[in-house]
PDB file of N, CA and C in Angstrom:
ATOM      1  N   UNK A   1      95.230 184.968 144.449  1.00  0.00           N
ATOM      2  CA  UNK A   1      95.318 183.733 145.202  1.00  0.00           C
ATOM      3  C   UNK A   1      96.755 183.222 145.068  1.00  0.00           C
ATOM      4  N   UNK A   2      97.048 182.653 146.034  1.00  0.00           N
ATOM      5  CA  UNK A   2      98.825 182.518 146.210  1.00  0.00           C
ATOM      6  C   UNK A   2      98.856 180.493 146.186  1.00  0.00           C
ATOM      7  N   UNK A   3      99.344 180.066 144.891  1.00  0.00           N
ATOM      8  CA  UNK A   3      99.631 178.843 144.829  1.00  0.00           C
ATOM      9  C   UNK A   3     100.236 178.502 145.874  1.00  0.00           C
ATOM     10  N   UNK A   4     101.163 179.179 146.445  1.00  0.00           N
ATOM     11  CA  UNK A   4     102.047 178.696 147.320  1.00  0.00           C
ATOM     12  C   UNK A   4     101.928 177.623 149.045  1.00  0.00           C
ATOM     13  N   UNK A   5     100.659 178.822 149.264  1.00  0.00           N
ATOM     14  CA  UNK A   5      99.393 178.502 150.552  1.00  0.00           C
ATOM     15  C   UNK A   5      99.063 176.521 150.306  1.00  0.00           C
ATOM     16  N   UNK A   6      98.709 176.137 148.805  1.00  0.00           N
ATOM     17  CA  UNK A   6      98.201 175.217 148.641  1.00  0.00           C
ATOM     18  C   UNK A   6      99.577 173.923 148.485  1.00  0.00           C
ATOM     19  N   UNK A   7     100.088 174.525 147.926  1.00  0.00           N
ATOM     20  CA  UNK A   7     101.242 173.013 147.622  1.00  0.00           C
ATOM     21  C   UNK A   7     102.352 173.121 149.038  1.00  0.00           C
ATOM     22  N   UNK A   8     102.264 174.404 150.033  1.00  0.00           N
ATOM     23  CA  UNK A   8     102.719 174.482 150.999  1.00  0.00           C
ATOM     24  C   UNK A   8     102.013 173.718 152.337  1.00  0.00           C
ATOM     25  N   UNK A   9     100.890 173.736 152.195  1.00  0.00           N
ATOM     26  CA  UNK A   9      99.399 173.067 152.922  1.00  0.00           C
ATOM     27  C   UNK A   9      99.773 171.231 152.611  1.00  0.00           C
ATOM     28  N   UNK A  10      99.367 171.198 151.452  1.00  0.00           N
ATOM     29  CA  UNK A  10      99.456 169.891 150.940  1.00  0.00           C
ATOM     30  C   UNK A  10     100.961 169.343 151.818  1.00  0.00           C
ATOM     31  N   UNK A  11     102.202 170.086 151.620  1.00  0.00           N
ATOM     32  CA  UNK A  11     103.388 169.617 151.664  1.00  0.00           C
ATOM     33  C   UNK A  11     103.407 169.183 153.156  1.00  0.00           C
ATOM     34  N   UNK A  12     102.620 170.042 154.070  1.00  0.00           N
ATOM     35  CA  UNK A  12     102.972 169.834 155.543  1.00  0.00           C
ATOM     36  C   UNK A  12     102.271 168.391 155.527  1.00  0.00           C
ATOM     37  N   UNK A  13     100.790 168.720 155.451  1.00  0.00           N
ATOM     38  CA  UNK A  13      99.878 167.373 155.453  1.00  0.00           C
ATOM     39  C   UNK A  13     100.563 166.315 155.386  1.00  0.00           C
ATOM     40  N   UNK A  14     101.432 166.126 154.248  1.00  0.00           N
ATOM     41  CA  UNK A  14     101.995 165.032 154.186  1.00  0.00           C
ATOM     42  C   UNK A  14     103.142 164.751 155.087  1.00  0.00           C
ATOM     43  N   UNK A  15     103.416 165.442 155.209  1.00  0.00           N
ATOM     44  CA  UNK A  15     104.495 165.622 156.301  1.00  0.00           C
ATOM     45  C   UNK A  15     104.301 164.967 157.767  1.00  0.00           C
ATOM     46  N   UNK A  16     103.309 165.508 157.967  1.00  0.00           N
ATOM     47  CA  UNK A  16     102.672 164.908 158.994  1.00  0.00           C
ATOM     48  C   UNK A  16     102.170 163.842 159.437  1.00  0.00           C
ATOM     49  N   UNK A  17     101.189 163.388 158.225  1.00  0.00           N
ATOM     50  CA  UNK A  17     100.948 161.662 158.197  1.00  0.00           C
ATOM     51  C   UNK A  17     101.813 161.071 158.388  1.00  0.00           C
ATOM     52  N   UNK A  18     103.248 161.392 157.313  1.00  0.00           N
ATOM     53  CA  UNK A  18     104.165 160.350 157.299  1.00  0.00           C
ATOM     54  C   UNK A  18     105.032 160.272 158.975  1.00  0.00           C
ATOM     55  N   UNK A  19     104.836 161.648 159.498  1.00  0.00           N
ATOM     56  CA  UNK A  19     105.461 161.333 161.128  1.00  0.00           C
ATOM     57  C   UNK A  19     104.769 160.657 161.840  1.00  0.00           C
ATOM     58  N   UNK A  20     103.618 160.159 161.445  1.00  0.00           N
ATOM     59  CA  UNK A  20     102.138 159.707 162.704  1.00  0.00           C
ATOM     60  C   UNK A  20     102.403 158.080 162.113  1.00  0.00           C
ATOM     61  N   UNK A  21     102.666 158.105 161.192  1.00  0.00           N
ATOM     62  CA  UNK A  21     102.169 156.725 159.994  1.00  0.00           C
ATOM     63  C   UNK A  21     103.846 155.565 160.227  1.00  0.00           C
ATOM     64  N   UNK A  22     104.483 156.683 160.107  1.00  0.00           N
ATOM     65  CA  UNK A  22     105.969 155.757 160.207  1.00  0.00           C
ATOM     66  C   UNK A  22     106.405 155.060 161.023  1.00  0.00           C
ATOM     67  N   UNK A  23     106.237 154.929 162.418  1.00  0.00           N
ATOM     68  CA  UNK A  23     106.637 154.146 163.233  1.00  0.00           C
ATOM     69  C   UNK A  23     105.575 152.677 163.473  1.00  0.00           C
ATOM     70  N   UNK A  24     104.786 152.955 162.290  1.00  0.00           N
ATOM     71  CA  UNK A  24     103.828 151.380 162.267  1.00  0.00           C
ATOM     72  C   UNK A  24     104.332 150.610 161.633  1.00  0.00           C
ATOM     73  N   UNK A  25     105.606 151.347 160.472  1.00  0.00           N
ATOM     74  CA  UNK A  25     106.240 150.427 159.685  1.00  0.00           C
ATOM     75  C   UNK A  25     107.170 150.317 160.001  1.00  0.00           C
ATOM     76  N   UNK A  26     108.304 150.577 160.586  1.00  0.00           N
ATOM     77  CA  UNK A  26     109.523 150.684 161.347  1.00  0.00           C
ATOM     78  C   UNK A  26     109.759 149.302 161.951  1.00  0.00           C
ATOM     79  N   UNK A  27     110.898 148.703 162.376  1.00  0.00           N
ATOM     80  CA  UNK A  27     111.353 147.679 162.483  1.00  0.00           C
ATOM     81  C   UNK A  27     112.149 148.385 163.795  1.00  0.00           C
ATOM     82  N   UNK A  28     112.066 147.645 165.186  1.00  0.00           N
ATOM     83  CA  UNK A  28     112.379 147.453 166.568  1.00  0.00           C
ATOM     84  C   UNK A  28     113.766 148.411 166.643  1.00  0.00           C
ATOM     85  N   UNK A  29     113.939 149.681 166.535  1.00  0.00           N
ATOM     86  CA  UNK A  29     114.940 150.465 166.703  1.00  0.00           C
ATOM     87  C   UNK A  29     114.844 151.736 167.628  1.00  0.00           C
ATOM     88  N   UNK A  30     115.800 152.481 167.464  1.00  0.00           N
ATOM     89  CA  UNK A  30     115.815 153.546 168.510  1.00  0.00           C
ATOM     90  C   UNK A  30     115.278 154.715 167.988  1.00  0.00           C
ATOM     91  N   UNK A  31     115.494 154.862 166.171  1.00  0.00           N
ATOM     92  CA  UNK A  31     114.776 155.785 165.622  1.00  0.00           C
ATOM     93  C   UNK A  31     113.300 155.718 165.589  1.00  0.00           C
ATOM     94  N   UNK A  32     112.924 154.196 165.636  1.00  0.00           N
ATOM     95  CA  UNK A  32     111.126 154.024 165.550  1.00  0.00           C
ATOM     96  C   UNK A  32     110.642 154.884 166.569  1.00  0.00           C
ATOM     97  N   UNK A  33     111.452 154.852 167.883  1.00  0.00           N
ATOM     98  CA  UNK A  33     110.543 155.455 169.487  1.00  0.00           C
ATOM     99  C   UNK A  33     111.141 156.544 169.300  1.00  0.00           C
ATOM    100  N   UNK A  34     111.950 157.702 168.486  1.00  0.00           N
ATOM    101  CA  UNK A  34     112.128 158.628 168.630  1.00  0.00           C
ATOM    102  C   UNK A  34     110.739 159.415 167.505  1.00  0.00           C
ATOM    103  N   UNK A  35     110.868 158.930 166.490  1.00  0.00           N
ATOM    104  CA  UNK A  35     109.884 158.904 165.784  1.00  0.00           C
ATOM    105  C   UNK A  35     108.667 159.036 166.273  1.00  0.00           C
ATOM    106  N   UNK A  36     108.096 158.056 166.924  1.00  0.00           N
ATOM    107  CA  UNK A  36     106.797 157.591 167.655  1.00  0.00           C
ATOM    108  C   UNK A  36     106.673 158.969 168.803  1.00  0.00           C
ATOM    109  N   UNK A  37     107.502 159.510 169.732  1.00  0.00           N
ATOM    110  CA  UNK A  37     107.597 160.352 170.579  1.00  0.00           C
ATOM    111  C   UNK A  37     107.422 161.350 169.631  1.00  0.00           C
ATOM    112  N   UNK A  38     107.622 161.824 168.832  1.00  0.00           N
ATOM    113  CA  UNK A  38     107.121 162.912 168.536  1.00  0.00           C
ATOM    114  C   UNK A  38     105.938 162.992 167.304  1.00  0.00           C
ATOM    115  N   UNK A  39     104.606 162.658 167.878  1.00  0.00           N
ATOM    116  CA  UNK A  39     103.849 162.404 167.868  1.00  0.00           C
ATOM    117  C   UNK A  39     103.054 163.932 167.659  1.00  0.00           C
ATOM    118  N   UNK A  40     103.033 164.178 168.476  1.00  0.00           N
ATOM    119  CA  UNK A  40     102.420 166.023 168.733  1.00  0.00           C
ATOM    120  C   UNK A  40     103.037 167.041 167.431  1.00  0.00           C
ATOM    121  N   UNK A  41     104.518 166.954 166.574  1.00  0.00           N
ATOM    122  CA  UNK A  41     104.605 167.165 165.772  1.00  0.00           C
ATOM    123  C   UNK A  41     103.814 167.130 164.577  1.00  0.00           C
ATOM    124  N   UNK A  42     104.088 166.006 164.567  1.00  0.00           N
ATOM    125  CA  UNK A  42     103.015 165.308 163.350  1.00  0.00           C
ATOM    126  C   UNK A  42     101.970 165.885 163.307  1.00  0.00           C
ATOM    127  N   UNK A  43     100.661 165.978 164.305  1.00  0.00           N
ATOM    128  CA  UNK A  43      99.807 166.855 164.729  1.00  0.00           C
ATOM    129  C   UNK A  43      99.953 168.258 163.861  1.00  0.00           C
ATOM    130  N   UNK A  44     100.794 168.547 164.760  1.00  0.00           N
ATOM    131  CA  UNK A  44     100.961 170.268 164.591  1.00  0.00           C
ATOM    132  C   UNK A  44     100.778 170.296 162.818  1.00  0.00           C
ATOM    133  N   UNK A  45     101.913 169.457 162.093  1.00  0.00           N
ATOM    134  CA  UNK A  45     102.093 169.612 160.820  1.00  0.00           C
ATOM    135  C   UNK A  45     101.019 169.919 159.699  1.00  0.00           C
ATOM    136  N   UNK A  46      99.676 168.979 160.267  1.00  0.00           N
ATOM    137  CA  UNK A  46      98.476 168.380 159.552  1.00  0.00           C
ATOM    138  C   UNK A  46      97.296 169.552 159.969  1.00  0.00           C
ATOM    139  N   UNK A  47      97.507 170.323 160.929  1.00  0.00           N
ATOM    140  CA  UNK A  47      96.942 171.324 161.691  1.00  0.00           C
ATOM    141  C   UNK A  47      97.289 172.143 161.045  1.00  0.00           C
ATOM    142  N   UNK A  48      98.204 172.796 160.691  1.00  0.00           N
ATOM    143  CA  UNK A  48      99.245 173.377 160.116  1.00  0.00           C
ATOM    144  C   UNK A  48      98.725 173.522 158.141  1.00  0.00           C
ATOM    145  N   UNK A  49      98.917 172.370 157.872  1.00  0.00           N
ATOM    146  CA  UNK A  49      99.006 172.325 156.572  1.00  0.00           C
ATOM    147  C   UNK A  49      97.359 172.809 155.897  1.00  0.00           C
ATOM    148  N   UNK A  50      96.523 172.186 157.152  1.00  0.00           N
ATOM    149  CA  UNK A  50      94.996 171.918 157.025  1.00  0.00           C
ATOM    150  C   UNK A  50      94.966 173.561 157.047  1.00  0.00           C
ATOM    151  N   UNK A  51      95.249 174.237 157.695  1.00  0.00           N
ATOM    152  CA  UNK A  51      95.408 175.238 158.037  1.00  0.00           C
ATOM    153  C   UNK A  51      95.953 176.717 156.693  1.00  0.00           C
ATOM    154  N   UNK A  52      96.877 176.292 156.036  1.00  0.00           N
ATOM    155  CA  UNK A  52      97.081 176.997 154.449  1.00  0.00           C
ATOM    156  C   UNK A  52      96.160 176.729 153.461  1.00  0.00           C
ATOM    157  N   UNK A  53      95.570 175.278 153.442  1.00  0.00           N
ATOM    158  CA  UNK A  53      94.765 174.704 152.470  1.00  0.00           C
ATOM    159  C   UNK A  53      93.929 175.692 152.668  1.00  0.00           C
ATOM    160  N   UNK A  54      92.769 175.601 153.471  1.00  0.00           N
ATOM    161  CA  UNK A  54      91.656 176.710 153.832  1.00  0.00           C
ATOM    162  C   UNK A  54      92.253 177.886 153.378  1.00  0.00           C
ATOM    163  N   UNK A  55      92.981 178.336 154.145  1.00  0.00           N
ATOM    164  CA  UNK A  55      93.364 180.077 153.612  1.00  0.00           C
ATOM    165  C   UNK A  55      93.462 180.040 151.762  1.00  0.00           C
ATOM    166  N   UNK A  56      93.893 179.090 151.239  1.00  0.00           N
ATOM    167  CA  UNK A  56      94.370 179.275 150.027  1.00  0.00           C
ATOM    168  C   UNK A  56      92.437 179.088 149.303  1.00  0.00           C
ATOM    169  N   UNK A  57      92.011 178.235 149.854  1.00  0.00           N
ATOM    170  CA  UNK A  57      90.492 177.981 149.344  1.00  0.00           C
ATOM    171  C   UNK A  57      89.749 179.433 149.823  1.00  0.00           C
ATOM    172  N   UNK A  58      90.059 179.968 150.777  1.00  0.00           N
ATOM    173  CA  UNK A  58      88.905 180.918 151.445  1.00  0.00           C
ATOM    174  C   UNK A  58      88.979 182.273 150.761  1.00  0.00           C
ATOM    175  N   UNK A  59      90.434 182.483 150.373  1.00  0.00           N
ATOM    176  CA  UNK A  59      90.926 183.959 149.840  1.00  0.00           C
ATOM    177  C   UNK A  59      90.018 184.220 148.175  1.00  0.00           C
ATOM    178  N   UNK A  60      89.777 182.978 147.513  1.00  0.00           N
ATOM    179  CA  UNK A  60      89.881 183.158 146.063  1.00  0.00           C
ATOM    180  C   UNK A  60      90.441 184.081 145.359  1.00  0.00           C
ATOM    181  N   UNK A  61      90.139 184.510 143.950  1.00  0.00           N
ATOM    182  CA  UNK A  61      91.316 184.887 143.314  1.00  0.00           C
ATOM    183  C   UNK A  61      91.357 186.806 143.292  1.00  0.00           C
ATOM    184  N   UNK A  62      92.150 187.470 143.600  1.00  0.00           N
ATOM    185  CA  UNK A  62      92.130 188.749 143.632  1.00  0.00           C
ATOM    186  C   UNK A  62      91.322 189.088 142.571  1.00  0.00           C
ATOM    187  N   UNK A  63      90.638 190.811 143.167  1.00  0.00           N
ATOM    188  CA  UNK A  63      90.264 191.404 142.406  1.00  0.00           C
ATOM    189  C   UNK A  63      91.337 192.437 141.475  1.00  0.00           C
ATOM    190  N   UNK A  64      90.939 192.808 139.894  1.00  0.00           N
ATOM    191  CA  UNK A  64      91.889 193.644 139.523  1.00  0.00           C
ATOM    192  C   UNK A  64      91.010 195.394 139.485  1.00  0.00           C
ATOM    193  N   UNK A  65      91.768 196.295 140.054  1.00  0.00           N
ATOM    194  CA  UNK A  65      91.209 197.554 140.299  1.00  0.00           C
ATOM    195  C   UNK A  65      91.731 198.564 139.050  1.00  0.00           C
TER     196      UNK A  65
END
């Protein structure tokens, strides 16, 4: 089983919230609506991350031969 899948998973996840989540806290600028526009990113990220988590849960731990 590859740690990597999981703290790589986790890492996007967060990644992602924080692109979806940030422009609620943002203050009236040009970065907030650039931010906010990429929206579908954010997405992808959490899709993405959701996406290693499983693999890293589904594989469990090698067999030794």
């Amino acid at each position: 089983m590859n740690p990597n899948f999981l703290y790589r998973g986790i890492a996007c996840i967060v990644i992602g919230a924080a692109v979806l989540l940030a422009p609620r806290f943002m203050g009236e600028t040009g970065l907030r609506e650039t931010i906010a526009g990429s929206y579908l990113v954010g997405w992808f990220a959490i899709v993405l991350g959701a996406g290693l988590v499983v693999t890293h849960l589904t594989r469990g731990p090698k067999r030794r031969r």
